[in-house]
Protein backbone atom coordinates (compact mmCIF):
# COMPACT_ATOMS: atom_id res chain seq x y z
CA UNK A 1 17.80 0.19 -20.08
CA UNK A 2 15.69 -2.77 -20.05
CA UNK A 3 11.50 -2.25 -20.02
CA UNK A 4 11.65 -3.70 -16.60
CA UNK A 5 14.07 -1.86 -15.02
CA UNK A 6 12.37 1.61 -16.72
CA UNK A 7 9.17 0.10 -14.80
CA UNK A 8 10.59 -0.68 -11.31
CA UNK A 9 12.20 2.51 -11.53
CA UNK A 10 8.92 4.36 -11.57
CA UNK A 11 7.09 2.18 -9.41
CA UNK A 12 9.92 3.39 -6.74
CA UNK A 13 10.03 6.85 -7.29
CA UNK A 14 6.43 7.52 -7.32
CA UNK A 15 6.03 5.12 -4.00
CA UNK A 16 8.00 7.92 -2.87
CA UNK A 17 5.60 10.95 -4.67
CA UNK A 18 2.41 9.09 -3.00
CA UNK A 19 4.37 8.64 0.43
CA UNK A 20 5.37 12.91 0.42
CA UNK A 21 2.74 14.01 -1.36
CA UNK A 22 -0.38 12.26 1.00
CA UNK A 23 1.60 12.02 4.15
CA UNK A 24 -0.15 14.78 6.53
CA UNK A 25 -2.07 15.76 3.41
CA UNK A 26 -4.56 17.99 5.74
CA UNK A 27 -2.19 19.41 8.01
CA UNK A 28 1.07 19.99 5.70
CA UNK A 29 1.63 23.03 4.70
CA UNK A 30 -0.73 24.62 7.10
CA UNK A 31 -3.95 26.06 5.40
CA UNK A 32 -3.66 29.68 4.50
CA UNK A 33 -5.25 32.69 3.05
CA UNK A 34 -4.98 32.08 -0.79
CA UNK A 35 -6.34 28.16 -0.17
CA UNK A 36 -9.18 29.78 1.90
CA UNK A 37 -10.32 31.76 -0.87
CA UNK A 38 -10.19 29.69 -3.39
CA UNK A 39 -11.66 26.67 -1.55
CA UNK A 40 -14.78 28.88 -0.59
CA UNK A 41 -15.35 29.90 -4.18
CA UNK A 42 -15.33 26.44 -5.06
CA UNK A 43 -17.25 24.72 -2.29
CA UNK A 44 -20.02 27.77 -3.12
CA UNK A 45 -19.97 26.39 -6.57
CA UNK A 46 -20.60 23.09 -5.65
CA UNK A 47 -23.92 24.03 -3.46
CA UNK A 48 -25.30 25.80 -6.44
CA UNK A 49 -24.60 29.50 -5.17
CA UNK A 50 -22.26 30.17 -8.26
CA UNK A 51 -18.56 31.06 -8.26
CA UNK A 52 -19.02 33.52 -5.48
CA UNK A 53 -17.78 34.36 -2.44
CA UNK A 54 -19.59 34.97 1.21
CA UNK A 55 -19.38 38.34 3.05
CA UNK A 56 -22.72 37.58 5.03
CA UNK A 57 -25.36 35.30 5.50
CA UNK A 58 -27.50 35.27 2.77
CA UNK A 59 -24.82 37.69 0.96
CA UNK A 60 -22.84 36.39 -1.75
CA UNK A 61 -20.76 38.46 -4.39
CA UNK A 62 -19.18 37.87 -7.52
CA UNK A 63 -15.09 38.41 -6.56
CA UNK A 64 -13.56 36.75 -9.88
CA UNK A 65 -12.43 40.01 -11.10
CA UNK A 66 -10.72 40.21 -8.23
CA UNK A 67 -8.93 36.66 -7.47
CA UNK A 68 -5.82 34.88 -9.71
CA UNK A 69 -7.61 31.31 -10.50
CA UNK A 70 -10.63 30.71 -12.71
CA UNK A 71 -12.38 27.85 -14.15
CA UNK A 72 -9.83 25.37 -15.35
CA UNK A 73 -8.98 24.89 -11.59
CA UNK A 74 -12.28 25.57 -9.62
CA UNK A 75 -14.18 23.71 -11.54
CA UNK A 76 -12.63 20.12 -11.25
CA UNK A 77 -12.22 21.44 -7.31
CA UNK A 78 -16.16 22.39 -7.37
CA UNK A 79 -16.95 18.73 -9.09
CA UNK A 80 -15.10 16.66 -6.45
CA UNK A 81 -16.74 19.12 -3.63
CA UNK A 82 -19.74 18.14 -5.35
CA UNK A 83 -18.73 14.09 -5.87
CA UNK A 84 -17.23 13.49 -2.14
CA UNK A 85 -18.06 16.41 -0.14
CA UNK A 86 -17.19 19.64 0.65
CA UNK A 87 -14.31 19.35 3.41
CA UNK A 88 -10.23 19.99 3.08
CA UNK A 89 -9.34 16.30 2.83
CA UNK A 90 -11.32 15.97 -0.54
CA UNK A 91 -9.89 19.67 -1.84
CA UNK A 92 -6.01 18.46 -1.51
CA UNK A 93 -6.72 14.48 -2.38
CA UNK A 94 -7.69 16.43 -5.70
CA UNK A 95 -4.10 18.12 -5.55
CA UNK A 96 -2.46 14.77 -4.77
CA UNK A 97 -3.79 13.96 -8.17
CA UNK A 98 -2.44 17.04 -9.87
CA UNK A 99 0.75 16.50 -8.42
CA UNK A 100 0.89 12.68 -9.95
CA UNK A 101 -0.76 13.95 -13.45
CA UNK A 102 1.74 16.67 -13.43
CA UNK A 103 4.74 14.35 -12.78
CA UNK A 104 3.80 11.38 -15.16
CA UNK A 105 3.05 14.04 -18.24
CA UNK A 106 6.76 15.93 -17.37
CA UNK A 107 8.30 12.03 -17.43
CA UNK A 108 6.61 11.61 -20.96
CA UNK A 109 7.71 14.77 -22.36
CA UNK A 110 11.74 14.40 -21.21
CA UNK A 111 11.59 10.44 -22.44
CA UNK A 112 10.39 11.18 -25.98
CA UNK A 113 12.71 13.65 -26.61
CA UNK A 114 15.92 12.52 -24.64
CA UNK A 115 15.09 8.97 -23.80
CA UNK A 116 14.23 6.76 -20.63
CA UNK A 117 17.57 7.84 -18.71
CA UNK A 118 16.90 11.74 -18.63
CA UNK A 119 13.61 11.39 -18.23
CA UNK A 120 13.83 9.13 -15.01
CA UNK A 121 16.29 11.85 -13.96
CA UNK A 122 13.93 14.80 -14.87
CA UNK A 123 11.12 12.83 -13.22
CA UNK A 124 13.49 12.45 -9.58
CA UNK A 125 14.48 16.32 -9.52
CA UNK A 126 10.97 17.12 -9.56
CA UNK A 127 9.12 14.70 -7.19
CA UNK A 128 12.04 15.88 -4.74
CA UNK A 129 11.61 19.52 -4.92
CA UNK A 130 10.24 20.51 -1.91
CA UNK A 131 8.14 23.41 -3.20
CA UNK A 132 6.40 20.82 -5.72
CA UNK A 133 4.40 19.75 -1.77
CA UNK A 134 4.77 23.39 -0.50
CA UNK A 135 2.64 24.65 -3.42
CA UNK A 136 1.07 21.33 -4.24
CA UNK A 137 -0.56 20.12 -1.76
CA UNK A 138 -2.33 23.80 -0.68
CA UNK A 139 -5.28 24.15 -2.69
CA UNK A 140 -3.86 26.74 -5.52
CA UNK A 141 -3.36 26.84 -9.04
CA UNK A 142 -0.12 26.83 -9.88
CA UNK A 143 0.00 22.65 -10.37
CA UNK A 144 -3.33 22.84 -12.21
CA UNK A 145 -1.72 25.53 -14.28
CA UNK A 146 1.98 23.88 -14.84
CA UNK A 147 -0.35 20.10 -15.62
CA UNK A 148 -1.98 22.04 -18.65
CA UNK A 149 1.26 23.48 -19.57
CA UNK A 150 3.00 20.08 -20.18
CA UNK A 151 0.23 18.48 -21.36
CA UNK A 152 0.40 21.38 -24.39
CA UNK A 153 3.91 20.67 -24.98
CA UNK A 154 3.32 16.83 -25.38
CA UNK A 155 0.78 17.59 -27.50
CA UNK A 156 2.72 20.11 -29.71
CA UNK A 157 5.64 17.47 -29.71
CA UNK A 158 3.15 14.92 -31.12
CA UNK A 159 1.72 17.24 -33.33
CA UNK A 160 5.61 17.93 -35.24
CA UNK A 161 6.68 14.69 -35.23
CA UNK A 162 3.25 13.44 -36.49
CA UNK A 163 2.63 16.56 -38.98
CA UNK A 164 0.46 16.12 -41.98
CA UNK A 165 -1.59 12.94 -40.61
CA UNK A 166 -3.42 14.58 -38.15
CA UNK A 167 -4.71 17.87 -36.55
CA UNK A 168 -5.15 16.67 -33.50
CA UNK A 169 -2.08 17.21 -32.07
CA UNK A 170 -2.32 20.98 -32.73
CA UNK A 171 -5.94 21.42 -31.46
CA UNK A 172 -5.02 19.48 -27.93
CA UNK A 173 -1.21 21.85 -27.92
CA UNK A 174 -3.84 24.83 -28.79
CA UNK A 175 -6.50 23.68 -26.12
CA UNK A 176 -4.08 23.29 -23.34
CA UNK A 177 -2.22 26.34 -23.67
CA UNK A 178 -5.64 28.44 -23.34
CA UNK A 179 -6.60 26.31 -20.41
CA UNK A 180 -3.04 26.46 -19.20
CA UNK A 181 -3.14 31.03 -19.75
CA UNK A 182 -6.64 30.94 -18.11
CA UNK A 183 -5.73 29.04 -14.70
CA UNK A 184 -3.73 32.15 -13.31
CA UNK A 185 -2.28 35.09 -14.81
CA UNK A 186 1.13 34.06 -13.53
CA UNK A 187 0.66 31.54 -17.25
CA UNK A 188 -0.70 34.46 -19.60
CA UNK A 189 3.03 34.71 -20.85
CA UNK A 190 2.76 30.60 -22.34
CA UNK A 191 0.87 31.78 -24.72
CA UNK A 192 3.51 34.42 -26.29
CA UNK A 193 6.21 31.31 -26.64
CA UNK A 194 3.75 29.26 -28.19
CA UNK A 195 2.08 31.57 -30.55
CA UNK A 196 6.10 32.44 -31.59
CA UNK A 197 7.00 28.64 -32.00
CA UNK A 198 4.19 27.45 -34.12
CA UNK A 199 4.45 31.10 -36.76
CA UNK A 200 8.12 29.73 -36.59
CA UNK A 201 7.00 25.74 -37.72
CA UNK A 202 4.68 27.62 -40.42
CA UNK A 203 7.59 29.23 -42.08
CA UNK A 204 9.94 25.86 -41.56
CA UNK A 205 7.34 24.36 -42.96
CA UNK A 206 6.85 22.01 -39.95
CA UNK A 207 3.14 23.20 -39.64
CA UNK A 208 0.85 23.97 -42.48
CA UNK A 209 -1.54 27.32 -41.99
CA UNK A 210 -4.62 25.41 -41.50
CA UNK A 211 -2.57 23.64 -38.09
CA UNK A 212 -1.27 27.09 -36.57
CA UNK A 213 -4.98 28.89 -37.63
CA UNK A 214 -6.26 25.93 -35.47
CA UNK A 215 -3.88 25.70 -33.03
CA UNK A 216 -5.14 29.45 -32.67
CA UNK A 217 -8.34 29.29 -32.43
CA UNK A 218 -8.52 26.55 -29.94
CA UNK A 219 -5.77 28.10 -27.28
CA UNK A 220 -8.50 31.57 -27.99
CA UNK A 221 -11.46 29.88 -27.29
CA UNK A 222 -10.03 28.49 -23.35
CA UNK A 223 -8.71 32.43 -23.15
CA UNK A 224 -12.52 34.17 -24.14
CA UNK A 225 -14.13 32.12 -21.43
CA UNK A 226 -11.89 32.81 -18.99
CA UNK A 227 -12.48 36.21 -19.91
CA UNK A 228 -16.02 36.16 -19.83
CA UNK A 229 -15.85 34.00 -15.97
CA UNK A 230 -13.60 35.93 -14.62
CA UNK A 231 -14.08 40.35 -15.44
CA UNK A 232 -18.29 40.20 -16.20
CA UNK A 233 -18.20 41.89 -12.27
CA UNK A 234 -15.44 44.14 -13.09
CA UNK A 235 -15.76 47.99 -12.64
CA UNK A 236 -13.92 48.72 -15.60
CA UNK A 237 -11.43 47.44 -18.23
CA UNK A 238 -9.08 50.17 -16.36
CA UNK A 239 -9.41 48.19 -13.32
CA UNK A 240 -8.45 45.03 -14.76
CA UNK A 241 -4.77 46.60 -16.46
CA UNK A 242 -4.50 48.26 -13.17
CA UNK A 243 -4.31 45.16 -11.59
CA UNK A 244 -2.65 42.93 -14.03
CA UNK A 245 0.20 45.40 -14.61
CA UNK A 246 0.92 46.00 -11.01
CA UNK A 247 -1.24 44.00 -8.96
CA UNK A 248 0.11 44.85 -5.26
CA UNK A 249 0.12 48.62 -6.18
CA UNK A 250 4.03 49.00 -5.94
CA UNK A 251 4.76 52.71 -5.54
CA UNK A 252 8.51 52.08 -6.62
CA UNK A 253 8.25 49.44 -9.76
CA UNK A 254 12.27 49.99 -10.37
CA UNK A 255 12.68 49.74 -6.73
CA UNK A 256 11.18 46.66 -6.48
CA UNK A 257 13.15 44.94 -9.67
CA UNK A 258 16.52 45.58 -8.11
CA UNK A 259 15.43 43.87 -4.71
CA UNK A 260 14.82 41.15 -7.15
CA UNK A 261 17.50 40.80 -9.04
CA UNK A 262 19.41 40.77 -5.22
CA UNK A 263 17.05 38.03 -4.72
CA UNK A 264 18.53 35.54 -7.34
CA UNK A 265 21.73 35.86 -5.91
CA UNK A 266 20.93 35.95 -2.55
CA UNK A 267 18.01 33.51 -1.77
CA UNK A 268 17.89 29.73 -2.14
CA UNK A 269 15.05 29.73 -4.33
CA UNK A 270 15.48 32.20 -7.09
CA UNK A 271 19.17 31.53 -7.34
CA UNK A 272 18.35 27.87 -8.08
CA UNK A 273 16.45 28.86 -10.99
CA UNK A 274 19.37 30.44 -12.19
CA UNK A 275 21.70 28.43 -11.88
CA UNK A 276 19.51 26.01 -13.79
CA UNK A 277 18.74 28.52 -16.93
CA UNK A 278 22.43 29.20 -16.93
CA UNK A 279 22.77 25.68 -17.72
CA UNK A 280 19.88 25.51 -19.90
CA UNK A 281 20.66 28.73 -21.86
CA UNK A 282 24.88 26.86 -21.86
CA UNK A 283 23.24 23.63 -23.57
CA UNK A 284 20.93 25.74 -25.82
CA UNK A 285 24.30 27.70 -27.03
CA UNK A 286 26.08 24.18 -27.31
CA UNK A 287 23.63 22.36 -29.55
CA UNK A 288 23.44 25.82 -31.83
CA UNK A 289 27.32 25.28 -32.20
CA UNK A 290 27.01 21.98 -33.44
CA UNK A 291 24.09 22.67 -35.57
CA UNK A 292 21.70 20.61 -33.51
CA UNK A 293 18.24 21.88 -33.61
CA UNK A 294 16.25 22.57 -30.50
CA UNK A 295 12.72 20.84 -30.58
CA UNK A 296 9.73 23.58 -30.69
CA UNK A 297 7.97 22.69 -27.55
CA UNK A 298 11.52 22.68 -25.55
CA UNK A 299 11.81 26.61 -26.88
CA UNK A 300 8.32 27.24 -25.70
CA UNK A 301 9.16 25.84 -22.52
CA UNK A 302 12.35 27.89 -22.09
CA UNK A 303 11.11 30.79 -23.23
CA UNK A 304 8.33 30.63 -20.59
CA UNK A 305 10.62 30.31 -17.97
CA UNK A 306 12.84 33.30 -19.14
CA UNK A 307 9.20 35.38 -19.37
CA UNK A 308 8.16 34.42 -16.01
CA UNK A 309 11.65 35.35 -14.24
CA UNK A 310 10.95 38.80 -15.81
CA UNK A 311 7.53 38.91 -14.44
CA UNK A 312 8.63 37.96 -11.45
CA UNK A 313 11.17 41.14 -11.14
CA UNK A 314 8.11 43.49 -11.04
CA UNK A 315 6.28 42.32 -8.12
CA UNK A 316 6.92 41.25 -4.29
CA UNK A 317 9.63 38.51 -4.53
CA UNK A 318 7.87 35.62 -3.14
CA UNK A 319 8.76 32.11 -4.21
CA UNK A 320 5.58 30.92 -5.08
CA UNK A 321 5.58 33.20 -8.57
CA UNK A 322 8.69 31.69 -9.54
CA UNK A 323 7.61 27.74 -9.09
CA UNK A 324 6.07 27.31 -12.34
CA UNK A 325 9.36 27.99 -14.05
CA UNK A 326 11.23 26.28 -11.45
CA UNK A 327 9.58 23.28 -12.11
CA UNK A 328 9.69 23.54 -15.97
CA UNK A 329 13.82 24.28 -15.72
CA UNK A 330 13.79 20.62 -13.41
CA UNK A 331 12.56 18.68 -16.21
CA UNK A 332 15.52 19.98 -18.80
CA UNK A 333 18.20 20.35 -16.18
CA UNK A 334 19.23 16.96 -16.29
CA UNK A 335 19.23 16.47 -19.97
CA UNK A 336 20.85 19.90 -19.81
CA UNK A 337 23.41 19.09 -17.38
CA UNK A 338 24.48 16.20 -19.76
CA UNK A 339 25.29 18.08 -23.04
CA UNK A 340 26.97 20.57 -20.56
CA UNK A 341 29.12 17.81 -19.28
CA UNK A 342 29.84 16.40 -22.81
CA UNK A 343 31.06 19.99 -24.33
CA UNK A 344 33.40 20.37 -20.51
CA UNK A 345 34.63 16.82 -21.70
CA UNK A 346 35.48 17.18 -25.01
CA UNK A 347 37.45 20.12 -23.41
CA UNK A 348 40.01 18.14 -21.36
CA UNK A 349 42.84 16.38 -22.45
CA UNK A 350 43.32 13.80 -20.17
CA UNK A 351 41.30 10.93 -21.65
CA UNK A 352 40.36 9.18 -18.55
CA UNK A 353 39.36 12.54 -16.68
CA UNK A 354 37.29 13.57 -19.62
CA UNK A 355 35.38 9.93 -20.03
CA UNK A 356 34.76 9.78 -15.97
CA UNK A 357 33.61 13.49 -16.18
CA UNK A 358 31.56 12.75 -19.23
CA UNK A 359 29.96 9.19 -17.49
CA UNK A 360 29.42 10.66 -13.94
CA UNK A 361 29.44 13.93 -13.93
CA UNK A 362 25.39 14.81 -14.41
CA UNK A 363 24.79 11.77 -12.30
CA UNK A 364 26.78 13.26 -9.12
CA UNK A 365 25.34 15.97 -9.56
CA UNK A 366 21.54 15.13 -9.81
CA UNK A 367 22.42 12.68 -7.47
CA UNK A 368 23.29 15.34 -4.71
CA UNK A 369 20.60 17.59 -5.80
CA UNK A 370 18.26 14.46 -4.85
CA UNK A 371 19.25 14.09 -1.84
CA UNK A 372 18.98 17.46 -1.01
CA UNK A 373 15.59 17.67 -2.26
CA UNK A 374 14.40 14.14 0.07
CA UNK A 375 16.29 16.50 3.15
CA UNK A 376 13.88 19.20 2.58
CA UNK A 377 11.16 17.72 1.79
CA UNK A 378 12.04 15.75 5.04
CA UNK A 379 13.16 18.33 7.37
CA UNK A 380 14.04 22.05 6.28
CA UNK A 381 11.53 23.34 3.82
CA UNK A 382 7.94 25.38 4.37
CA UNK A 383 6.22 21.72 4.05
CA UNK A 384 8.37 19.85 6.70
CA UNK A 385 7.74 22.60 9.03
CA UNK A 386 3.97 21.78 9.60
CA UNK A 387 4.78 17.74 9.97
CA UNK A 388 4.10 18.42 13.70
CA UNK A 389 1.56 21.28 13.38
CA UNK A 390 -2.43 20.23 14.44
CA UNK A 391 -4.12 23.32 13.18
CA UNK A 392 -6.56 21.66 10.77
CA UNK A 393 -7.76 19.10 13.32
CA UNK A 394 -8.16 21.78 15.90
CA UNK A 395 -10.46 24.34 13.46
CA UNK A 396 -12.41 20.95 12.47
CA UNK A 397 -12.67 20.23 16.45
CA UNK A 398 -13.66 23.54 17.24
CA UNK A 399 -16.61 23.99 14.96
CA UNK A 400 -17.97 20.73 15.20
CA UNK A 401 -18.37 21.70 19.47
CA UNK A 402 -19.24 24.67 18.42
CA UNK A 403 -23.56 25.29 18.79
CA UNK A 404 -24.88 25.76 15.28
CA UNK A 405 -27.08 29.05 16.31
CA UNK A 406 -23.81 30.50 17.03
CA UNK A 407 -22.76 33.38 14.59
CA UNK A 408 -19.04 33.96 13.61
CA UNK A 409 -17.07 37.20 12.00
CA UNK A 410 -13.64 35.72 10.01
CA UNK A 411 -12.12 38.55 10.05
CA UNK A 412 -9.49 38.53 7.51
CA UNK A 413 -9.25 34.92 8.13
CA UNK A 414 -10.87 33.18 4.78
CA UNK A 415 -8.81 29.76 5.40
CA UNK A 416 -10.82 29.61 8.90
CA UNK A 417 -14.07 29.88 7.32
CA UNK A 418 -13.69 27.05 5.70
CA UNK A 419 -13.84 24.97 8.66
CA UNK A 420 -17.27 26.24 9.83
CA UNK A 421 -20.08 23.72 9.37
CA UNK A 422 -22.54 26.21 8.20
CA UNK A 423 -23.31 29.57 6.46
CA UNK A 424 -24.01 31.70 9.58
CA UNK A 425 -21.24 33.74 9.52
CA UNK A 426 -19.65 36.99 7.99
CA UNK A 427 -16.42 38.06 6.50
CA UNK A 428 -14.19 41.15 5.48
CA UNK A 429 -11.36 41.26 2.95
CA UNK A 430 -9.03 44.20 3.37
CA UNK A 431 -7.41 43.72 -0.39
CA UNK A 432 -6.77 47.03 -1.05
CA UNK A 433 -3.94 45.55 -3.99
CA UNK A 434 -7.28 44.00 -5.87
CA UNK A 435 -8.84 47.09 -5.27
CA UNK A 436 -10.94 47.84 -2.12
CA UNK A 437 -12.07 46.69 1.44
CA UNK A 438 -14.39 43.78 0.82
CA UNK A 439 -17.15 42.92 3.16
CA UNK A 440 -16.13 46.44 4.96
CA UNK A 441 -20.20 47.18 5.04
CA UNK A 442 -20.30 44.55 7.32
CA UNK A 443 -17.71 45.52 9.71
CA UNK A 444 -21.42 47.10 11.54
CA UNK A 445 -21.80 44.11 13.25
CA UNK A 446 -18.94 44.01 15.04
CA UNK A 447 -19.20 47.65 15.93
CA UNK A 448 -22.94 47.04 17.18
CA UNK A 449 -21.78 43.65 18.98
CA UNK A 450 -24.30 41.67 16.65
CA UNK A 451 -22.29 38.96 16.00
CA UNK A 452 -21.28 36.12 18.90
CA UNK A 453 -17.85 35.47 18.38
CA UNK A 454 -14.48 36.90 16.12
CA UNK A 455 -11.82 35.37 14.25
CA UNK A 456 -9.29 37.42 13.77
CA UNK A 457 -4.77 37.54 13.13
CA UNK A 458 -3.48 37.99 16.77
CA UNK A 459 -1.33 40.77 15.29
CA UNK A 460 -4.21 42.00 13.35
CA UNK A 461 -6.22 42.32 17.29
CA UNK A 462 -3.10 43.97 19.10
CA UNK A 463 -3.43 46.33 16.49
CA UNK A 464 -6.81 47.04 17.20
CA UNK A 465 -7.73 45.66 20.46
CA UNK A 466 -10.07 48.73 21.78
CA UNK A 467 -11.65 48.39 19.00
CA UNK A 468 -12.37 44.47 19.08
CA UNK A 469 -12.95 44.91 22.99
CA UNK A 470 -16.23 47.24 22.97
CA UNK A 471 -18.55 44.67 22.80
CA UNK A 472 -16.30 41.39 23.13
CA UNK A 473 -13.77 39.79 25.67
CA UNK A 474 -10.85 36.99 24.43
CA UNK A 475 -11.79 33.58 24.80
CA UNK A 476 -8.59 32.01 23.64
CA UNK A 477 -5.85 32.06 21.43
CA UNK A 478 -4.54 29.84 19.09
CA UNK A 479 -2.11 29.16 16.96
CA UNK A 480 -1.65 32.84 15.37
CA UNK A 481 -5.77 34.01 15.67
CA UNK A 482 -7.40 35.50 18.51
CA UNK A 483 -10.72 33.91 19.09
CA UNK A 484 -13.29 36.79 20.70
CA UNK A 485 -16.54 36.07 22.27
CA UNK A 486 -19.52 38.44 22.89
CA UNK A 487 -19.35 40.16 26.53
């Protein structure tokens, strides 16, 4: 493939990343309660009231203990709340740019190790995977997280093939792997693969013990501030392995795994992850047959997604825990699917059936998986749904007409409160999973009718409507809140 060609090719497919990932950045997917939290945190930091959180005018807390991102990813968000302002537009234009770091770093790490063709493959799969916009494009971690991850294997993969001239690649695989643990907890189990790998170089003699004592210390250091940001509030060391090891308080743990395991054969999502380690694991097995080695960082990277799918058996079986290792099985599934093909090849007798399976097999079959990816993305995934959705304009609408003396209660609503245009307002967080009822203190003024309007679910009000209805009356409804006004 010519340097050209290579170079056309990516201008095309990430025309089509900048067209999916910016095209009703605000709106699609609809803002929600994890985005909410984290934005809040964030914007706080960026006015100078710390990484805290508000319950109450005047009244800010310390939650970190209790929420799944730290610093890595709230404090670039904090610096371009800081740079451009504090309003949703800015907070996913950031993610637009995680998305396209994440992407270009994946395409370097496939095209070193398997060449231009795979990696133009790897890079398709994964700018057409709907849940890369789904998760993307919402203010979260888990693209902050999975950007730090490849950027450690690059730099581990520079760090072997350039061993013995240079530390550097060691300190940057070491660096990037702490920051990568200390985005969210869903990435604590990198740093068991990696810590495995580079003992495993030592005694190959691929790393000397001065490389994997630094590659320690500088994947520690990322780890020990995270740990210092994110539990100095906490209650106790107790409460932090409480949470950690079961963090929505499932009564049933065993219960909960085999509703799992149902799930990777039964839902779209986890059963494409399978399907793609089978083939990974297959083209692992091959190359071991043939004595071909498997590169260190591509072991890390496996073995994080084989830790994560475990993880993932343990607690509530929602997608999102399982995109980091979906994306990370993407970028070997192509290369994958080729050695896969090759070994099926060999297999058959017929000479022309084997060299048409062995030339277009993997490319009708990434070629069907991309245009099933460009259909979701397009029209049948979480993303596509709010293409035609106007909830972000109407929050931004409503505020801005909305008098600045008046006071508001979100109400287990964080990604509302994002939208108001100034700090007069309260809010209550029933998390009993990260261990209480937050901002329940201030649940008075709503009793006393001291507040002028609520925020709150519509389910969460038909719930509790005599409640809501002492000292208020409903001034509308939309989308799924209730919006209550003082009688």
């Amino acid at each position: 493939m010519t340097k050209k060609f290579e170079v056309a090719m990516l201008f095309l497919v990430f025309l089509l990343t900048g067209f999916f990932s910016t095209y009703k950045l605000t709106e699609s997917p609809s803002v929600w309660y994890d985005e909410g939290i984290y934005f809040q945190t964030a914007a706080n930091l960026a006015q100078g009231k710390g990484m805290n959180f508000q319950f109450a005018p005047g009244h800010l807390e310390d939650m970190m203990s209790r929420f799944t991102v730290s610093y890595p990813f709230i404090y670039p968000l904090a610096a371009a709340f800081k740079v451009f302002g504090v309003n949703i537009l800015v907070g996913r234009s950031l993610m637009v740019f995680f998305i396209f770091a994440l992407s270009m770093c994946g395409y370097f790490l496939i095209r070193r190790r398997f060449g231009v063709n795979f990696a133009l493959g790897a890079l398709a799969l994964i700018v057409t995977f709907p849940p890369l916009y789904g998760n993307g494009k919402s203010i979260l971690g888990e693209v902050p997280g999975l950007l730090f991850l490849t950027l450690s294997l690059l730099s581990f993969q520079y760090a072997i093939k350039f061993r013995g001239q240079s530390n550097l690649g060691i300190i940057l695989a070491g660096f990037f792997a702490g920051l990568c643990a200390s985005t969210k907890p869903v990435f604590l189990v990198f740093l068991p693969g990696f810590a495995f790998v580079a003992l495993f170089h030592l005694y190959r003699g691929l790393l000397s013990k001065k490389q994997v004592v630094l590659g320690g210390i500088f994947s520690l250091l990322p780890v020990l501030v995270w740990l210092f940001i994110q539990f100095k509030s906490a209650d106790s060391l107790n409460t932090i392995f409480t949470f950690y090891a079961n963090p929505y308080a499932v009564k049933s743990i065993l219960g909960v795994i085999k509703e799992n395991l149902i799930n990777f054969i039964t839902e779209a999502g986890p059963l494409y992850l399978l399907l793609m380690l089978i083939v990974w694991t297959s083209a692992i097995f091959i190359r071991r047959l043939k004595k071909i080695s498997i590169s260190g960082e591509e072991t890390i990277a496996f073995s994080f997604c084989i830790l994560i799918s475990l993880a993932y058996l343990r607690i509530q079986g929602w997608h999102r825990y399982i995109f980091p290792a979906q994306i990370v099985a993407l970028l070997y599934l192509t290369p994958s699917l080729s050695i896969c093909a090759g070994w099926i090849a060999e297999k058959i007798k017929k000479q022309k059936i084997s060299a048409y399976f062995q030339k277009f097999g993997t490319l009708t079959i990434v070629a069907v998986l991309l245009l099933w990816g460009i259909y979701g993305v397009m029209f049948n995934s979480w993303v596509a749904s709010a293409y035609k959705v106007d909830k972000t304009a109407f929050w931004e609408n409503y505020f801005k007409n909305s008098s600045v003396s008046t006071s508001f209660f979100f109400y287990n609503a964080p990604e509302v409160a994002i939208f108001s245009l100034n700090d007069n307002y309260y809010q209550y967080l029933p998390l009993p999973t990260a261990g209480g009822l937050f901002g329940e203190e201030w649940l008075k003024v709503i009793e006393n009718g001291d507040v002028d309007k609520i925020i709150v679910r519509t389910d969460i009000f038909g719930s509790q409507k005599d409640w809501f209805l002492k000292h208020y009356r409903l001034e509308r409804e939309a989308y799924k809140y209730t919006i209550l006004i003082k009688k």
